[in-house]
C-alpha atoms as a PDB file:
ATOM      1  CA  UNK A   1      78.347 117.547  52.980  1.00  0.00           C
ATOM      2  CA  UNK A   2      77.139 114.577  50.998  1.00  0.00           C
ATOM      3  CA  UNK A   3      78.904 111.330  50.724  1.00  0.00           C
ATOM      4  CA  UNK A   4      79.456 111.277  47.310  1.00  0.00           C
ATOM      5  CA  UNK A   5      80.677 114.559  47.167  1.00  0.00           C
ATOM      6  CA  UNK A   6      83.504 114.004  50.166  1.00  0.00           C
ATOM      7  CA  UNK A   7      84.021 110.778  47.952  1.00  0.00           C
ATOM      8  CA  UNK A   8      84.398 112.584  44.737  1.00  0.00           C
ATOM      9  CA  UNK A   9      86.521 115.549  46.841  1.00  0.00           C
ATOM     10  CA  UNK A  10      88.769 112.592  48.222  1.00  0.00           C
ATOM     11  CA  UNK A  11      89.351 111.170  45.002  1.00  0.00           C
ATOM     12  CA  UNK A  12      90.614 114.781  43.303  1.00  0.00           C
ATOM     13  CA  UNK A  13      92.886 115.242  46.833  1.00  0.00           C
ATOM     14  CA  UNK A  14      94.503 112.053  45.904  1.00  0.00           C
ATOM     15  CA  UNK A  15      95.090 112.274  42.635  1.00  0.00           C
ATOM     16  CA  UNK A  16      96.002 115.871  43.057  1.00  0.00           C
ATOM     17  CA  UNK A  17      99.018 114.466  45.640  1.00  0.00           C
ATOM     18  CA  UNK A  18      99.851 111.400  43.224  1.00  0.00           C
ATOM     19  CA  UNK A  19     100.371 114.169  40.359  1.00  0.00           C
ATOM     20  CA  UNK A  20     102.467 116.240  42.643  1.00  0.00           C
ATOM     21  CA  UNK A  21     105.066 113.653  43.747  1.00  0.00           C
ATOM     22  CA  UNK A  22     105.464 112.095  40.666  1.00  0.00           C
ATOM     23  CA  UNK A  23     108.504 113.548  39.296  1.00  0.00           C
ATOM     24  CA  UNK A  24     108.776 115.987  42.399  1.00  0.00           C
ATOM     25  CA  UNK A  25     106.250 118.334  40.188  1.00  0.00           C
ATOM     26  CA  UNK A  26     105.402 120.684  43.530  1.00  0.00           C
ATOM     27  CA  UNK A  27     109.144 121.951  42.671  1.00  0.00           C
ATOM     28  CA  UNK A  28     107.878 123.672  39.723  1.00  0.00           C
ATOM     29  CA  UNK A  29     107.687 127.402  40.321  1.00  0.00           C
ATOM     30  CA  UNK A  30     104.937 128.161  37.827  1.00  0.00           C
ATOM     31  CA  UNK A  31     102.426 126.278  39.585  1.00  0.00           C
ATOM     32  CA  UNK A  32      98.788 127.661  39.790  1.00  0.00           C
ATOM     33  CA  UNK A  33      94.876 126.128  40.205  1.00  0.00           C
ATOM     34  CA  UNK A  34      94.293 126.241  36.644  1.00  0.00           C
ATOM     35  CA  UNK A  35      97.237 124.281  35.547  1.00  0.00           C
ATOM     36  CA  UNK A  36      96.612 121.885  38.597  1.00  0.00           C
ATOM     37  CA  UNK A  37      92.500 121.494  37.923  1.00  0.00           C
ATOM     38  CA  UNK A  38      93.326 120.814  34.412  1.00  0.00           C
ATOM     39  CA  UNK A  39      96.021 118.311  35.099  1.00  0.00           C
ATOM     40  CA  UNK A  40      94.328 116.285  37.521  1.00  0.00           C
ATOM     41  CA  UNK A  41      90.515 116.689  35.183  1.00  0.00           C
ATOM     42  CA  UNK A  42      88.790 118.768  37.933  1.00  0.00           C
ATOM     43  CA  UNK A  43      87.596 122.210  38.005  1.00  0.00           C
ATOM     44  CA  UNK A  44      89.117 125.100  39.972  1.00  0.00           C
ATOM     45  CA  UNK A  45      86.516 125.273  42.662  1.00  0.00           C
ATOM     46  CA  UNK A  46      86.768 121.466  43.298  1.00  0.00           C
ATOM     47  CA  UNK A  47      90.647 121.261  43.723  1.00  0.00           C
ATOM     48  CA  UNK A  48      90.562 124.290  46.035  1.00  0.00           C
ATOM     49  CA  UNK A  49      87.743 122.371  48.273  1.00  0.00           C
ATOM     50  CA  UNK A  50      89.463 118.974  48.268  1.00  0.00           C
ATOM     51  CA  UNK A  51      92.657 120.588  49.505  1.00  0.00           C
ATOM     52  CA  UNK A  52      90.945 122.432  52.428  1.00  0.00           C
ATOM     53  CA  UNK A  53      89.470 119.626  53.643  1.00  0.00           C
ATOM     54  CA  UNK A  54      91.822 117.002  53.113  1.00  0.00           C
ATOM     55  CA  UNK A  55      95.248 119.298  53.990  1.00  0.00           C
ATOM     56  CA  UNK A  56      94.327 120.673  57.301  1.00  0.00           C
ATOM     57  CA  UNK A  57      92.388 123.566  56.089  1.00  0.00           C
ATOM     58  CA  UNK A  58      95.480 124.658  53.792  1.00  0.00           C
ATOM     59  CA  UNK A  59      95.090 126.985  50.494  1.00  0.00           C
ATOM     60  CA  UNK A  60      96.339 125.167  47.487  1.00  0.00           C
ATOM     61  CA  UNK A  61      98.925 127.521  47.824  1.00  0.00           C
ATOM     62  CA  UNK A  62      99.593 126.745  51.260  1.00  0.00           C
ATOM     63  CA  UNK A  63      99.643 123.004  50.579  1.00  0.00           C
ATOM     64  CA  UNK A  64     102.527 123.114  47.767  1.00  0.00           C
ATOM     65  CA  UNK A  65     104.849 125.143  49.935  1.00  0.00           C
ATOM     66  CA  UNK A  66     104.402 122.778  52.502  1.00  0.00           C
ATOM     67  CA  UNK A  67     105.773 119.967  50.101  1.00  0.00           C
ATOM     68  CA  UNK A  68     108.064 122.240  48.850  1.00  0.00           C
ATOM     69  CA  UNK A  69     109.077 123.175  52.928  1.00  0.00           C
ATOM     70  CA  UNK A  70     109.100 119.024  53.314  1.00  0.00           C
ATOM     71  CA  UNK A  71     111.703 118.367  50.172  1.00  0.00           C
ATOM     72  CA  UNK A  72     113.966 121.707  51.477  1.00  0.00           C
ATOM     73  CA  UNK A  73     114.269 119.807  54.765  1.00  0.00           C
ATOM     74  CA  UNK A  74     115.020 116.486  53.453  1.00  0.00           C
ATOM     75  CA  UNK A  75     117.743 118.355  51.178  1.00  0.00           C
ATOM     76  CA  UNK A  76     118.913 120.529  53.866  1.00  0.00           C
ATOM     77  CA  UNK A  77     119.537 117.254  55.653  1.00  0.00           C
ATOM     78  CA  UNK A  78     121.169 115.392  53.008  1.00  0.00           C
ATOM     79  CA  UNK A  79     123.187 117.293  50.853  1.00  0.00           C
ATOM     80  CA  UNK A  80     125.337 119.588  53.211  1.00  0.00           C
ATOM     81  CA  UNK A  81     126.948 120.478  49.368  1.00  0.00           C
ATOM     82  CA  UNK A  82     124.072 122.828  48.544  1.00  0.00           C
ATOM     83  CA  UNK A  83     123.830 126.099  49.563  1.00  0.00           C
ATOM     84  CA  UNK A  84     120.618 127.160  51.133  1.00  0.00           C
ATOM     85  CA  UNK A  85     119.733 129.535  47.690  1.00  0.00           C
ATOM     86  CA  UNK A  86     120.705 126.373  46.003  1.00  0.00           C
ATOM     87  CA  UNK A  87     117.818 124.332  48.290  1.00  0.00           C
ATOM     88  CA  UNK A  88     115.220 126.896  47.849  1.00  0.00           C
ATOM     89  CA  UNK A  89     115.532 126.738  43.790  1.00  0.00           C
ATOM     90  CA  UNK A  90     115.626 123.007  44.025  1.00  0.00           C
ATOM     91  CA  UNK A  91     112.403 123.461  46.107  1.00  0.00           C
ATOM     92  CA  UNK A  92     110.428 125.424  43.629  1.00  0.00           C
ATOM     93  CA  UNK A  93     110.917 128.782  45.080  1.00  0.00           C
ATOM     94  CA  UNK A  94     111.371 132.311  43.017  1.00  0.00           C
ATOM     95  CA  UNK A  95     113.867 133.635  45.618  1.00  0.00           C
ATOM     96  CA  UNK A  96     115.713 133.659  48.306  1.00  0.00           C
ATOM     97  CA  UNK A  97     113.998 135.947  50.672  1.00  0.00           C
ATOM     98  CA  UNK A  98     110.231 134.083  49.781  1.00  0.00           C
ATOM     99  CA  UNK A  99     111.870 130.869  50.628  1.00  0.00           C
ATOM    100  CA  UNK A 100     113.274 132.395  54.165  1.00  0.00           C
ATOM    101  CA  UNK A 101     109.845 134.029  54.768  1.00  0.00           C
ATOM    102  CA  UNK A 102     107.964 130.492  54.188  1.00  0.00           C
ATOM    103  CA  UNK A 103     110.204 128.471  56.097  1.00  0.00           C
ATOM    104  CA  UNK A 104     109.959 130.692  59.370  1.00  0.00           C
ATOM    105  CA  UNK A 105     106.606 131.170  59.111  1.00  0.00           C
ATOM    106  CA  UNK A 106     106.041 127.273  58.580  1.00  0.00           C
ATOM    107  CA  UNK A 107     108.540 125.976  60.989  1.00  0.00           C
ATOM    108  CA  UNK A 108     109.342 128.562  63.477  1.00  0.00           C
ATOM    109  CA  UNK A 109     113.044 129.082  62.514  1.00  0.00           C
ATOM    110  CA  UNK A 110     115.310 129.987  59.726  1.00  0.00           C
ATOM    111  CA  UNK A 111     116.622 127.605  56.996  1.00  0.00           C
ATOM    112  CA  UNK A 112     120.121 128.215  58.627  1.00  0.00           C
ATOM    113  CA  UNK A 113     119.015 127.839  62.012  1.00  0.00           C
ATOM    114  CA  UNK A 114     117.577 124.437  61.008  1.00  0.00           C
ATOM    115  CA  UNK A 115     120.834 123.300  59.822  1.00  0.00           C
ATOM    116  CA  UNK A 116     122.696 124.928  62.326  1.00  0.00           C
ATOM    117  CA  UNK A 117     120.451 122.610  64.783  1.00  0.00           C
ATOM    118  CA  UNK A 118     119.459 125.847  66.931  1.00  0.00           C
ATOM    119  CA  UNK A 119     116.067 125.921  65.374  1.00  0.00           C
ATOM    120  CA  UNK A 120     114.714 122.580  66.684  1.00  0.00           C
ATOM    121  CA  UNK A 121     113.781 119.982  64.337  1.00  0.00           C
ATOM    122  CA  UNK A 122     110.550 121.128  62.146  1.00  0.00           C
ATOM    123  CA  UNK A 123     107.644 118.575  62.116  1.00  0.00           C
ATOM    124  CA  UNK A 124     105.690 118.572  59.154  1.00  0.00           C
ATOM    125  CA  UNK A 125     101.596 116.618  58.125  1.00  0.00           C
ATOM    126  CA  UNK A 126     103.964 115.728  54.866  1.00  0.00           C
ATOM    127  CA  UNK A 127     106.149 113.174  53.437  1.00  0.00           C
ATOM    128  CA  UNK A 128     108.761 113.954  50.624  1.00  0.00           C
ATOM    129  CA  UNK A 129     111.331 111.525  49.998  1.00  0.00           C
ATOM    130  CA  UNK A 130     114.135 110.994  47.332  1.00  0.00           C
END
């Protein structure tokens, strides 16, 4: 790949992240490439590539639950108030049983088993904070 276009892919990767975290936008469920590549002035095709090569071969779609996976743990951890329905709507997630699915399959346990402590603690390539 040419320089300038791993440049011009870096560039749309960060901006795409800097758009994301501001506000905590990756927690909005209606979330899609064309919303995204519009937001963040790039074209579908671009935003897709930048986020393969710059998120560890992740899908766009891939990437945002990841974030969203990130934020549930940091909630999970902090607010022992919410339920874990509660977390996954925070999080951006339509429902309770896609949020279960995406968290096992990401971290190798349940939500509950994470909070529970019998699930080990998940490590994640992403940073969510308050």
């Amino acid at each position: 790949m040419p320089k300038d276009e791993s440049d011009n892919l870096s560039l749309i990767y960060c901006r795409l992240c800097t758009y994301l975290q501001r506000d905590r936008l990756f927690t909005h469920s209606g979330l899609n490439r064309i919303n995204l590549a519009s937001a963040i002035r790039t074209n579908e095709k671009y935003l897709a590539k930048a986020v393969r090569q710059f998120a560890g071969g992740k899908s766009l779609g891939e990437f945002i639950d990841s974030l969203r996976l990130d934020y549930a743990c940091y909630l999970l951890q902090t607010r022992p108030e919410y339920t874990i329905e509660a977390v996954a709507l925070e999080c951006g997630m339509n429902s309770r049983s896609a949020f279960y699915r995406v968290f096992r399959k990401h971290f190798g346990c349940s939500p509950g088993e994470y909070l529970n402590g019998t699930g080990g603690i998940p490590e994640s390539g992403t940073s969510v904070s308050p």
